[in-house]
PDB file of N, CA and C in Angstrom:
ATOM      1  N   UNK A   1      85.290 132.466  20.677  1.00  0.00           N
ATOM      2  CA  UNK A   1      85.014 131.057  20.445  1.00  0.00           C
ATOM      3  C   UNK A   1      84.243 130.915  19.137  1.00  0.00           C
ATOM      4  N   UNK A   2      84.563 129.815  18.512  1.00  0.00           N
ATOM      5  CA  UNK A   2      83.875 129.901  17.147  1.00  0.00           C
ATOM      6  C   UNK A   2      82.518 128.905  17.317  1.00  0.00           C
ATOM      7  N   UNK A   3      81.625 129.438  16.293  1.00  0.00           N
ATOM      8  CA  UNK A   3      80.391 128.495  16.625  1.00  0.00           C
ATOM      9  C   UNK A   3      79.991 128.620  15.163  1.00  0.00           C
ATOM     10  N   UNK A   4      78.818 127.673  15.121  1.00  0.00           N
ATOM     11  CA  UNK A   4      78.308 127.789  13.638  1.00  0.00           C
ATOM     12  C   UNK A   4      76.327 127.732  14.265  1.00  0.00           C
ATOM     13  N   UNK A   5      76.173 128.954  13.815  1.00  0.00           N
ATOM     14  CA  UNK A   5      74.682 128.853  13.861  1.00  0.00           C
ATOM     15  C   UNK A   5      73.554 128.727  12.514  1.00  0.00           C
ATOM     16  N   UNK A   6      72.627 127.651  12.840  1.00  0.00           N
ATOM     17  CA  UNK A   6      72.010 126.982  11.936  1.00  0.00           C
ATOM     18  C   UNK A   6      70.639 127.468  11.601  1.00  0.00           C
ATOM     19  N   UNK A   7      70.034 127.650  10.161  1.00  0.00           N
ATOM     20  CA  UNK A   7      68.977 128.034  10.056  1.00  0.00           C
ATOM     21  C   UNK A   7      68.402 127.164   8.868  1.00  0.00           C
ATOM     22  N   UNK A   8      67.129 126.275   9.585  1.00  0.00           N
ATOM     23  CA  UNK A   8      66.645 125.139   8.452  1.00  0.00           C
ATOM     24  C   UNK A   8      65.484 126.342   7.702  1.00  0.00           C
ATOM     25  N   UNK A   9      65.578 126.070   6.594  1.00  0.00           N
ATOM     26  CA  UNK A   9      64.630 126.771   5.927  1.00  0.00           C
ATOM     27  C   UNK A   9      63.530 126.140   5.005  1.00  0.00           C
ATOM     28  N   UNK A  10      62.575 126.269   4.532  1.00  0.00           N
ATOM     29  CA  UNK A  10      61.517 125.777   3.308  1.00  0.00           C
ATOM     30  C   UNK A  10      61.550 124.596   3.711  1.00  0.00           C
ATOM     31  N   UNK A  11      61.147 123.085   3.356  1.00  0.00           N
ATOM     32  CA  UNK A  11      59.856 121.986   3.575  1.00  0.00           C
ATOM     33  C   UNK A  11      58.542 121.837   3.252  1.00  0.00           C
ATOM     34  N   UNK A  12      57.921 121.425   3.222  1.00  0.00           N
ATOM     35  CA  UNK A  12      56.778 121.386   3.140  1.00  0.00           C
ATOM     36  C   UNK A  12      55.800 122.084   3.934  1.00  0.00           C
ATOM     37  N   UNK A  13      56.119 122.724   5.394  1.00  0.00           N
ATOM     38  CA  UNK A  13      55.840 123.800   6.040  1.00  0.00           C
ATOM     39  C   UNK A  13      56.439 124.942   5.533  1.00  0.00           C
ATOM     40  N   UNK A  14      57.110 125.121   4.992  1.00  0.00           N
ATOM     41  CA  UNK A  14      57.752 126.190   4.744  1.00  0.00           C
ATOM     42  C   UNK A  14      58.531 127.303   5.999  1.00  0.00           C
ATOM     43  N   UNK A  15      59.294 126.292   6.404  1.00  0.00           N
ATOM     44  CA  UNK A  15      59.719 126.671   7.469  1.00  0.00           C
ATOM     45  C   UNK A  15      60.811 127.937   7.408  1.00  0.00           C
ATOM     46  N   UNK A  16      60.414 129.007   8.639  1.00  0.00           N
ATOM     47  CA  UNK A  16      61.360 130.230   8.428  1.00  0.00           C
ATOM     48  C   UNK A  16      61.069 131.092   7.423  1.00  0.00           C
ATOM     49  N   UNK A  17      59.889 130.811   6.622  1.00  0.00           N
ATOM     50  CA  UNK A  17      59.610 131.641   5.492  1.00  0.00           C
ATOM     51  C   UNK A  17      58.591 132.939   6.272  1.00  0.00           C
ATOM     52  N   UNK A  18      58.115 134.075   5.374  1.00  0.00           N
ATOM     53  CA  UNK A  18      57.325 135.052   5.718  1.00  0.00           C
ATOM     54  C   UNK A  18      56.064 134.683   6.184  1.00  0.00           C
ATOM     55  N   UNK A  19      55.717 134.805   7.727  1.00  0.00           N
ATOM     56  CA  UNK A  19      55.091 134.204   8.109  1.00  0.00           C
ATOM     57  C   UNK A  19      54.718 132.902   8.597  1.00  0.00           C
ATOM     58  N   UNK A  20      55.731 132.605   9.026  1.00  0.00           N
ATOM     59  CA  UNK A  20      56.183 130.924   9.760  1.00  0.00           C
ATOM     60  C   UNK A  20      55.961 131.330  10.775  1.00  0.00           C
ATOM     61  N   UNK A  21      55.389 130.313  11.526  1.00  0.00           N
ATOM     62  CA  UNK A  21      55.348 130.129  12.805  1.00  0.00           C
ATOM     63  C   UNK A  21      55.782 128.895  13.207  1.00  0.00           C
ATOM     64  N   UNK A  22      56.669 128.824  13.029  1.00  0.00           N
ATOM     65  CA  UNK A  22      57.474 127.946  13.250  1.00  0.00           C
ATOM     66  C   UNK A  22      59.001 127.646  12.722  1.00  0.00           C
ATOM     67  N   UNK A  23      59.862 127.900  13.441  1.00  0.00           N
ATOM     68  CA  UNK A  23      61.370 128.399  13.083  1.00  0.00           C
ATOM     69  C   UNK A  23      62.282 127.097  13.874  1.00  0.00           C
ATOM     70  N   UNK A  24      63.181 126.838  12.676  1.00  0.00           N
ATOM     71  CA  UNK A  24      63.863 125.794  13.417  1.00  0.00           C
ATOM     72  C   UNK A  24      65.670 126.070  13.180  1.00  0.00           C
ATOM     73  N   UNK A  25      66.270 126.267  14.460  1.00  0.00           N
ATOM     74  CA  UNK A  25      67.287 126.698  14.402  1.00  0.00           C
ATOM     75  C   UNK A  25      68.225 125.898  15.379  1.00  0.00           C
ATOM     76  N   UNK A  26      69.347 126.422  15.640  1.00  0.00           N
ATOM     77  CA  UNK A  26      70.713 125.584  16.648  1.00  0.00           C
ATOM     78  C   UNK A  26      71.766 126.090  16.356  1.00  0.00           C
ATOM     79  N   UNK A  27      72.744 125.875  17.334  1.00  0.00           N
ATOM     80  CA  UNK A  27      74.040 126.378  17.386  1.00  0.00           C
ATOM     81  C   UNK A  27      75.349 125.294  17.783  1.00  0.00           C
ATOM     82  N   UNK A  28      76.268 124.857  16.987  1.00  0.00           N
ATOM     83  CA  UNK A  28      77.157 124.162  17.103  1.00  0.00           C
ATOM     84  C   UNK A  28      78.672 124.987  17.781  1.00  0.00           C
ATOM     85  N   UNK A  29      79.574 124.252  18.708  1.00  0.00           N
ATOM     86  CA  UNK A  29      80.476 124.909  18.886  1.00  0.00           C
ATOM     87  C   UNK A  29      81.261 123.747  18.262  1.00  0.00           C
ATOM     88  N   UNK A  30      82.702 124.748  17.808  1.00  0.00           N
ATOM     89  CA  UNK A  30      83.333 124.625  17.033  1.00  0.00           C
ATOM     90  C   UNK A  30      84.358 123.191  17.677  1.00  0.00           C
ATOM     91  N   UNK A  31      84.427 123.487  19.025  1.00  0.00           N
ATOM     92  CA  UNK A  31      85.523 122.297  19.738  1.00  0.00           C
ATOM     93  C   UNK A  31      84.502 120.952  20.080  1.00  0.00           C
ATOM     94  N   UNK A  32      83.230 121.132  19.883  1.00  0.00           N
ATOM     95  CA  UNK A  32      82.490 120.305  19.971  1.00  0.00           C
ATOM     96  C   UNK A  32      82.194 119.205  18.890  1.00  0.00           C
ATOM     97  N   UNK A  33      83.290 119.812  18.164  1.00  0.00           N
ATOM     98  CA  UNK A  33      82.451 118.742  16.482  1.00  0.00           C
ATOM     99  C   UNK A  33      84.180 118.135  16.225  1.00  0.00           C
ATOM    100  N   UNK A  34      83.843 116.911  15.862  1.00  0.00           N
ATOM    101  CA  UNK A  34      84.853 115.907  15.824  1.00  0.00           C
ATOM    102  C   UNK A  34      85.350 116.526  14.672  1.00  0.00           C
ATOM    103  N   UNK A  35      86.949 116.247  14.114  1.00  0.00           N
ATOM    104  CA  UNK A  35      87.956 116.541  13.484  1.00  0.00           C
ATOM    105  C   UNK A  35      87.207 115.905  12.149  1.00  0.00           C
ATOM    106  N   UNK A  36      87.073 115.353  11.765  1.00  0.00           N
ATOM    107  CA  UNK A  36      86.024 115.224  10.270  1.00  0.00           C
ATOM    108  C   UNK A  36      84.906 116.068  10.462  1.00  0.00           C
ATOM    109  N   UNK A  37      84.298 116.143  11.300  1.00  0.00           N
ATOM    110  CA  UNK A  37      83.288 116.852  11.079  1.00  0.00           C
ATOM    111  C   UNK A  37      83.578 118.691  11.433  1.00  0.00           C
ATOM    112  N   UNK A  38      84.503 119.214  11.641  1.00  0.00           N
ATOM    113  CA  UNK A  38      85.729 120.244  10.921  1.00  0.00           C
ATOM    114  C   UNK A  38      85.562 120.391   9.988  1.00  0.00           C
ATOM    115  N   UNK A  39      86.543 119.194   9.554  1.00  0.00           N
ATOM    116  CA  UNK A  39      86.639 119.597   7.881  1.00  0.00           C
ATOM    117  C   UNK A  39      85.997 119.363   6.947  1.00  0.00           C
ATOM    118  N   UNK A  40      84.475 118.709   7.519  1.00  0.00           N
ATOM    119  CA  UNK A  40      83.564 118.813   6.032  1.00  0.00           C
ATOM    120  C   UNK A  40      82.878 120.604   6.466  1.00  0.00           C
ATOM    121  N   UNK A  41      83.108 120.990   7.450  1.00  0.00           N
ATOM    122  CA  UNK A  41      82.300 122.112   7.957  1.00  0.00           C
ATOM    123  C   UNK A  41      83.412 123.027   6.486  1.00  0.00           C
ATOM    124  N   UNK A  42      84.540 123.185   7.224  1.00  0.00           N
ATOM    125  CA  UNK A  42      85.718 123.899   6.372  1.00  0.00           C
ATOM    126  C   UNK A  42      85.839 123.735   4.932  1.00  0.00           C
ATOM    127  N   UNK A  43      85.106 122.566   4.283  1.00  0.00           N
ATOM    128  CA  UNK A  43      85.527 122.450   2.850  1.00  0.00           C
ATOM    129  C   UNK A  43      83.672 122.846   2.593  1.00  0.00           C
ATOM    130  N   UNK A  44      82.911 122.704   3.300  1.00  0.00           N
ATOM    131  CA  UNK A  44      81.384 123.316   2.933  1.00  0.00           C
ATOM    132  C   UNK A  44      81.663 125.472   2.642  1.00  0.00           C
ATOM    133  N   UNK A  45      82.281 125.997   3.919  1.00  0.00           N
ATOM    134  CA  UNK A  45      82.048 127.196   3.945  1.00  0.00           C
ATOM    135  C   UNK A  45      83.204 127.586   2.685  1.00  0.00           C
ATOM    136  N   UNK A  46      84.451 126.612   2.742  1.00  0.00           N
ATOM    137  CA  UNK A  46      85.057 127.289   1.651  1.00  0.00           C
ATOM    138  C   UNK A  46      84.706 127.274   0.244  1.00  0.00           C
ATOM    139  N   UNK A  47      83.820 125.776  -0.089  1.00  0.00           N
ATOM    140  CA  UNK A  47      83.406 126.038  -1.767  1.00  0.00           C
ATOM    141  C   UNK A  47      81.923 126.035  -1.709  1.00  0.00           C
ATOM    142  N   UNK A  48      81.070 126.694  -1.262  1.00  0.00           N
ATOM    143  CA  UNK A  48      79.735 127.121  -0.594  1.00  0.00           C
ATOM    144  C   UNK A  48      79.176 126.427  -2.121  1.00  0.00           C
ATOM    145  N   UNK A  49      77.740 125.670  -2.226  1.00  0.00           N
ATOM    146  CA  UNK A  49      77.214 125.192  -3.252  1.00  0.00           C
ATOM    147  C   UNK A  49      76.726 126.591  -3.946  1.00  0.00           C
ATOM    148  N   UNK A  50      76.760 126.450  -5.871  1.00  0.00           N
ATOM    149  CA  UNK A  50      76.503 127.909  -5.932  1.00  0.00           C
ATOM    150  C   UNK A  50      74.758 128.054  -6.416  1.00  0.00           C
ATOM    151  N   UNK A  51      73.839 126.804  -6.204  1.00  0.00           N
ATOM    152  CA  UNK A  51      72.771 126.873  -6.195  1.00  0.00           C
ATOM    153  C   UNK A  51      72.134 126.001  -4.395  1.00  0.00           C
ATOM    154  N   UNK A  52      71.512 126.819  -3.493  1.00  0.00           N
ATOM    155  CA  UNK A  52      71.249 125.831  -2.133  1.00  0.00           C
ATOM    156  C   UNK A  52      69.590 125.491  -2.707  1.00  0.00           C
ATOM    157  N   UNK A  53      69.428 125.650  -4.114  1.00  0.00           N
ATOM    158  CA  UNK A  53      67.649 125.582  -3.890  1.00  0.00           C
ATOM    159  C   UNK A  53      67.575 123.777  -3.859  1.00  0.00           C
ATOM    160  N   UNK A  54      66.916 123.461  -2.689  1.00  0.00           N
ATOM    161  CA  UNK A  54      66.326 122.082  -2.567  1.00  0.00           C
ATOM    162  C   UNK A  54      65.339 121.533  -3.488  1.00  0.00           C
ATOM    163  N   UNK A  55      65.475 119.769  -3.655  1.00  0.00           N
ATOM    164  CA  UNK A  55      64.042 119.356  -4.124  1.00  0.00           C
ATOM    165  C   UNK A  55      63.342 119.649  -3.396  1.00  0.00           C
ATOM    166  N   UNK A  56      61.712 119.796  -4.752  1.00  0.00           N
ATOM    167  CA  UNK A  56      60.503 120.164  -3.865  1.00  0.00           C
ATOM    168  C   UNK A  56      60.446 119.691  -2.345  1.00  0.00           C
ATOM    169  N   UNK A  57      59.312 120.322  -1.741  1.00  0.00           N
ATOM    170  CA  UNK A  57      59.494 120.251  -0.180  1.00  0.00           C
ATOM    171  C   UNK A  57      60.667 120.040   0.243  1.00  0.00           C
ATOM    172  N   UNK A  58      62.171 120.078   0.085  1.00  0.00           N
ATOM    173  CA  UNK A  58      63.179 120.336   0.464  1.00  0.00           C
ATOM    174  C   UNK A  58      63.462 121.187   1.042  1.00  0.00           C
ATOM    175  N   UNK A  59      64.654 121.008   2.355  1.00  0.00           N
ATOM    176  CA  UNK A  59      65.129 122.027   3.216  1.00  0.00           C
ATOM    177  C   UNK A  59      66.913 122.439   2.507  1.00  0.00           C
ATOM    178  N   UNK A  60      66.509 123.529   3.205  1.00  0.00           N
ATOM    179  CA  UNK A  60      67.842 124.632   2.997  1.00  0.00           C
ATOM    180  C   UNK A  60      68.327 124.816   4.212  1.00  0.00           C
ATOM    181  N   UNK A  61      69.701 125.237   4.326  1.00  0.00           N
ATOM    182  CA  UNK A  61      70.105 125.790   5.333  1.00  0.00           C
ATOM    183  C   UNK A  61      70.766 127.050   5.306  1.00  0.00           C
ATOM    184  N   UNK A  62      70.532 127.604   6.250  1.00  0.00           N
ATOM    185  CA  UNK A  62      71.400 128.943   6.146  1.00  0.00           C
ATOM    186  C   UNK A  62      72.275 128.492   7.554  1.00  0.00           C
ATOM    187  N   UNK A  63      73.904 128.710   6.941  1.00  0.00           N
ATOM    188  CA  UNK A  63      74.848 128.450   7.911  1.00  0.00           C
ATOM    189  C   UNK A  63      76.073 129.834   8.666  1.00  0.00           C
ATOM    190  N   UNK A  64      76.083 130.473   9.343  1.00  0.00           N
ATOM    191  CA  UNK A  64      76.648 131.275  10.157  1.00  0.00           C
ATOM    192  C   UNK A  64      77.559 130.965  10.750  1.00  0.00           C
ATOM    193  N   UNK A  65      78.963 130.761  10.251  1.00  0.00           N
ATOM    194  CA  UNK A  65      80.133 130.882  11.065  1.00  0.00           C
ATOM    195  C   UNK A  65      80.840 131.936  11.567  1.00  0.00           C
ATOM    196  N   UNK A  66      80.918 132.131  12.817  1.00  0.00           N
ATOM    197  CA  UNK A  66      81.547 132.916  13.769  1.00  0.00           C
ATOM    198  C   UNK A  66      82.543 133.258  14.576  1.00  0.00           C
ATOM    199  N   UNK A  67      83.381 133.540  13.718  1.00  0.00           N
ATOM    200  CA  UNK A  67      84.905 133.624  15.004  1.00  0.00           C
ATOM    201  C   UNK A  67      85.557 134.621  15.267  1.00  0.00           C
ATOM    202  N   UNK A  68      86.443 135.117  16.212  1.00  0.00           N
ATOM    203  CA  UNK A  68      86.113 136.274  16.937  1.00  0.00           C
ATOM    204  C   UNK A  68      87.145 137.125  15.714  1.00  0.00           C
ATOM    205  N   UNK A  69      87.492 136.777  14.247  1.00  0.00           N
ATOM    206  CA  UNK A  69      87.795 137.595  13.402  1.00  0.00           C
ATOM    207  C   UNK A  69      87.270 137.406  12.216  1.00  0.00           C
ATOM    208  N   UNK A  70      86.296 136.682  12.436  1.00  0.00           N
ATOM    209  CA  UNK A  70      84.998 137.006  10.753  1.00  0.00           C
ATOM    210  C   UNK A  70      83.999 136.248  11.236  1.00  0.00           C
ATOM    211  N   UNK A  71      83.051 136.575  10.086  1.00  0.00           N
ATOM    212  CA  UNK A  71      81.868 136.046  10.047  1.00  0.00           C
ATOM    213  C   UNK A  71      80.794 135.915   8.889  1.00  0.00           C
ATOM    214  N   UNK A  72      80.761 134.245   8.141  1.00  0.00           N
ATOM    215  CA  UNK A  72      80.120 134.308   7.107  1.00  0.00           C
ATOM    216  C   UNK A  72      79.144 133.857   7.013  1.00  0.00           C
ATOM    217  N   UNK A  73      78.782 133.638   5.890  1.00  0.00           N
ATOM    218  CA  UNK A  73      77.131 133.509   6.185  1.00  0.00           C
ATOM    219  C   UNK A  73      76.919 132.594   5.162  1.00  0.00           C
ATOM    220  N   UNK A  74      76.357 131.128   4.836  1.00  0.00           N
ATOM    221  CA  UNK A  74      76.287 130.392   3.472  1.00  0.00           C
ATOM    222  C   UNK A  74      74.949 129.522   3.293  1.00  0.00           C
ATOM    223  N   UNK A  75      74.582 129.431   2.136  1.00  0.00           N
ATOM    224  CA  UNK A  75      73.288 128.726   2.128  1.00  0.00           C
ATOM    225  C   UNK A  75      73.419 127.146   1.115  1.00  0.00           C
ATOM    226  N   UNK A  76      72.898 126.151   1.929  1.00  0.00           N
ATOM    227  CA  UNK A  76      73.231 124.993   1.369  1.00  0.00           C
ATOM    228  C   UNK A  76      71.914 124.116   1.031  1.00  0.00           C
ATOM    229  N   UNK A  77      71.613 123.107   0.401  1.00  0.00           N
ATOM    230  CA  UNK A  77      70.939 121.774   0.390  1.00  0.00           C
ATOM    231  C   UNK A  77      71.160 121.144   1.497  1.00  0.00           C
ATOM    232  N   UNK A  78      70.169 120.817   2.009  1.00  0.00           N
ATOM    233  CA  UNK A  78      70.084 119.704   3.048  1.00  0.00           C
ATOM    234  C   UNK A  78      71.451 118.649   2.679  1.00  0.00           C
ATOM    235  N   UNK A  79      71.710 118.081   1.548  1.00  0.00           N
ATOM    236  CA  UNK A  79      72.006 116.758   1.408  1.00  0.00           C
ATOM    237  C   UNK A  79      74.318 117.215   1.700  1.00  0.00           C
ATOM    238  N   UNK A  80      73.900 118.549   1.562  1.00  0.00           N
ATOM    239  CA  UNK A  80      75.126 119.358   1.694  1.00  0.00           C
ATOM    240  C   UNK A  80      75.860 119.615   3.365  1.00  0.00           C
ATOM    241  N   UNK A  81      74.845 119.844   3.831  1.00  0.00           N
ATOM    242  CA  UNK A  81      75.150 120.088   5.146  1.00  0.00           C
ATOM    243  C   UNK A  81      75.717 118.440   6.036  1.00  0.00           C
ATOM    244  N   UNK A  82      76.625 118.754   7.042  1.00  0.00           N
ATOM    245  CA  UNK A  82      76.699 118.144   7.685  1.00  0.00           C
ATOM    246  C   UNK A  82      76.408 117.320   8.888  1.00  0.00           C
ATOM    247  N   UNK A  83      75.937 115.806   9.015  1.00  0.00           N
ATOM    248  CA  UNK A  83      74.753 115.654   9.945  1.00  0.00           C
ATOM    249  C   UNK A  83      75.242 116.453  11.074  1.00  0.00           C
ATOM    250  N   UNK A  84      76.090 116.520  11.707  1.00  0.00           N
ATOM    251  CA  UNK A  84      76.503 117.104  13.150  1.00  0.00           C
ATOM    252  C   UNK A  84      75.544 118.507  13.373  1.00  0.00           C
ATOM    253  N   UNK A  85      75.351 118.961  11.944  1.00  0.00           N
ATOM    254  CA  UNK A  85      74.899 120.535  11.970  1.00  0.00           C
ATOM    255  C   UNK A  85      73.343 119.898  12.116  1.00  0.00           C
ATOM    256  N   UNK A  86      73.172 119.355  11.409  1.00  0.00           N
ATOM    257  CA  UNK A  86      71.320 119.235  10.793  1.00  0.00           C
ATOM    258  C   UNK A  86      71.282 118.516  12.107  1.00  0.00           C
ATOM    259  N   UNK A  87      71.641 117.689  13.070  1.00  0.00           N
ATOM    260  CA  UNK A  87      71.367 117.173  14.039  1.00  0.00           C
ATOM    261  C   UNK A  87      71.147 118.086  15.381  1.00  0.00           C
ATOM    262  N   UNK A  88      71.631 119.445  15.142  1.00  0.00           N
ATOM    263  CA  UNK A  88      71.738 120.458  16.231  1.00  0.00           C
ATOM    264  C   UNK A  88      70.775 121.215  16.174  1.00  0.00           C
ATOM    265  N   UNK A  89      69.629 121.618  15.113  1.00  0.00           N
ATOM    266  CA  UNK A  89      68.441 122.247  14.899  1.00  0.00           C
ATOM    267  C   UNK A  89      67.373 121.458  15.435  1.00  0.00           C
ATOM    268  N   UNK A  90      66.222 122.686  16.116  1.00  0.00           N
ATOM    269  CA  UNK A  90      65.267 122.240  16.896  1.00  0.00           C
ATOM    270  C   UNK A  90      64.342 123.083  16.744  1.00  0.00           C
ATOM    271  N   UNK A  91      63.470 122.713  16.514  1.00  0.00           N
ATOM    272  CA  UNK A  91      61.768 123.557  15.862  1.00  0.00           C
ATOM    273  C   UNK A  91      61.271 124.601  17.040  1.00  0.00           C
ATOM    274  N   UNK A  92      60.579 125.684  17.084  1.00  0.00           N
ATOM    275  CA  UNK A  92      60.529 126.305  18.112  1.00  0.00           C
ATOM    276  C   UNK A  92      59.363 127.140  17.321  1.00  0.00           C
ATOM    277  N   UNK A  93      57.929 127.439  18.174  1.00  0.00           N
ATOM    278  CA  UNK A  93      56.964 128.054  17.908  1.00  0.00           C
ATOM    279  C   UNK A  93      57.091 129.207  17.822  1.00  0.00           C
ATOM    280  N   UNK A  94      56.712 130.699  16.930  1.00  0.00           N
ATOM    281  CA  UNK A  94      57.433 131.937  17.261  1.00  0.00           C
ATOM    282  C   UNK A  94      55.592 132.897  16.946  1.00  0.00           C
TER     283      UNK A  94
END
């Protein structure tokens, strides 16, 4: 089954960085995300932005797609990602 797992990074907490305590992550399945929201997923992983560094206090994402014959890995701008994705991350104390 394919899924896309989400990793918000940097903010103004600096979230997910060395020494965070505080990590905010989620996991989307693939039959779960409406047919546009597919293919902005599909046209994100295929022309991946070739800089993800955010404005200051800006978030990043690190995006993980998974299907049971690959698996990539891409880093985007917030303003890049798709809400369906950024809507599936949830802060978690570590």
């Amino acid at each position: 089954m394919d899924e896309i797992e989400i990793e918000r990074l940097g903010g103004f907490a600096g979230f997910g960085g060395p020494g965070a305590h505080l990590r905010s992550r989620g996991c989307v399945v693939w039959t779960e995300l409406s047919l546009s929201e597919q293919r902005a997923c599909q046209v994100l992983f295929a022309h991946p932005p070739e800089d993800a560094t955010p404005a200051p206090d800006g978030f990043r994402y690190r995006l993980t797609w998974r299907s049971t014959h690959r698996e990539q890995t891409i880093e985007a701008p917030e303003h890049d990602v798709p809400s369906a994705l950024r809507k599936a991350v949830k802060d978690e104390l570590v």
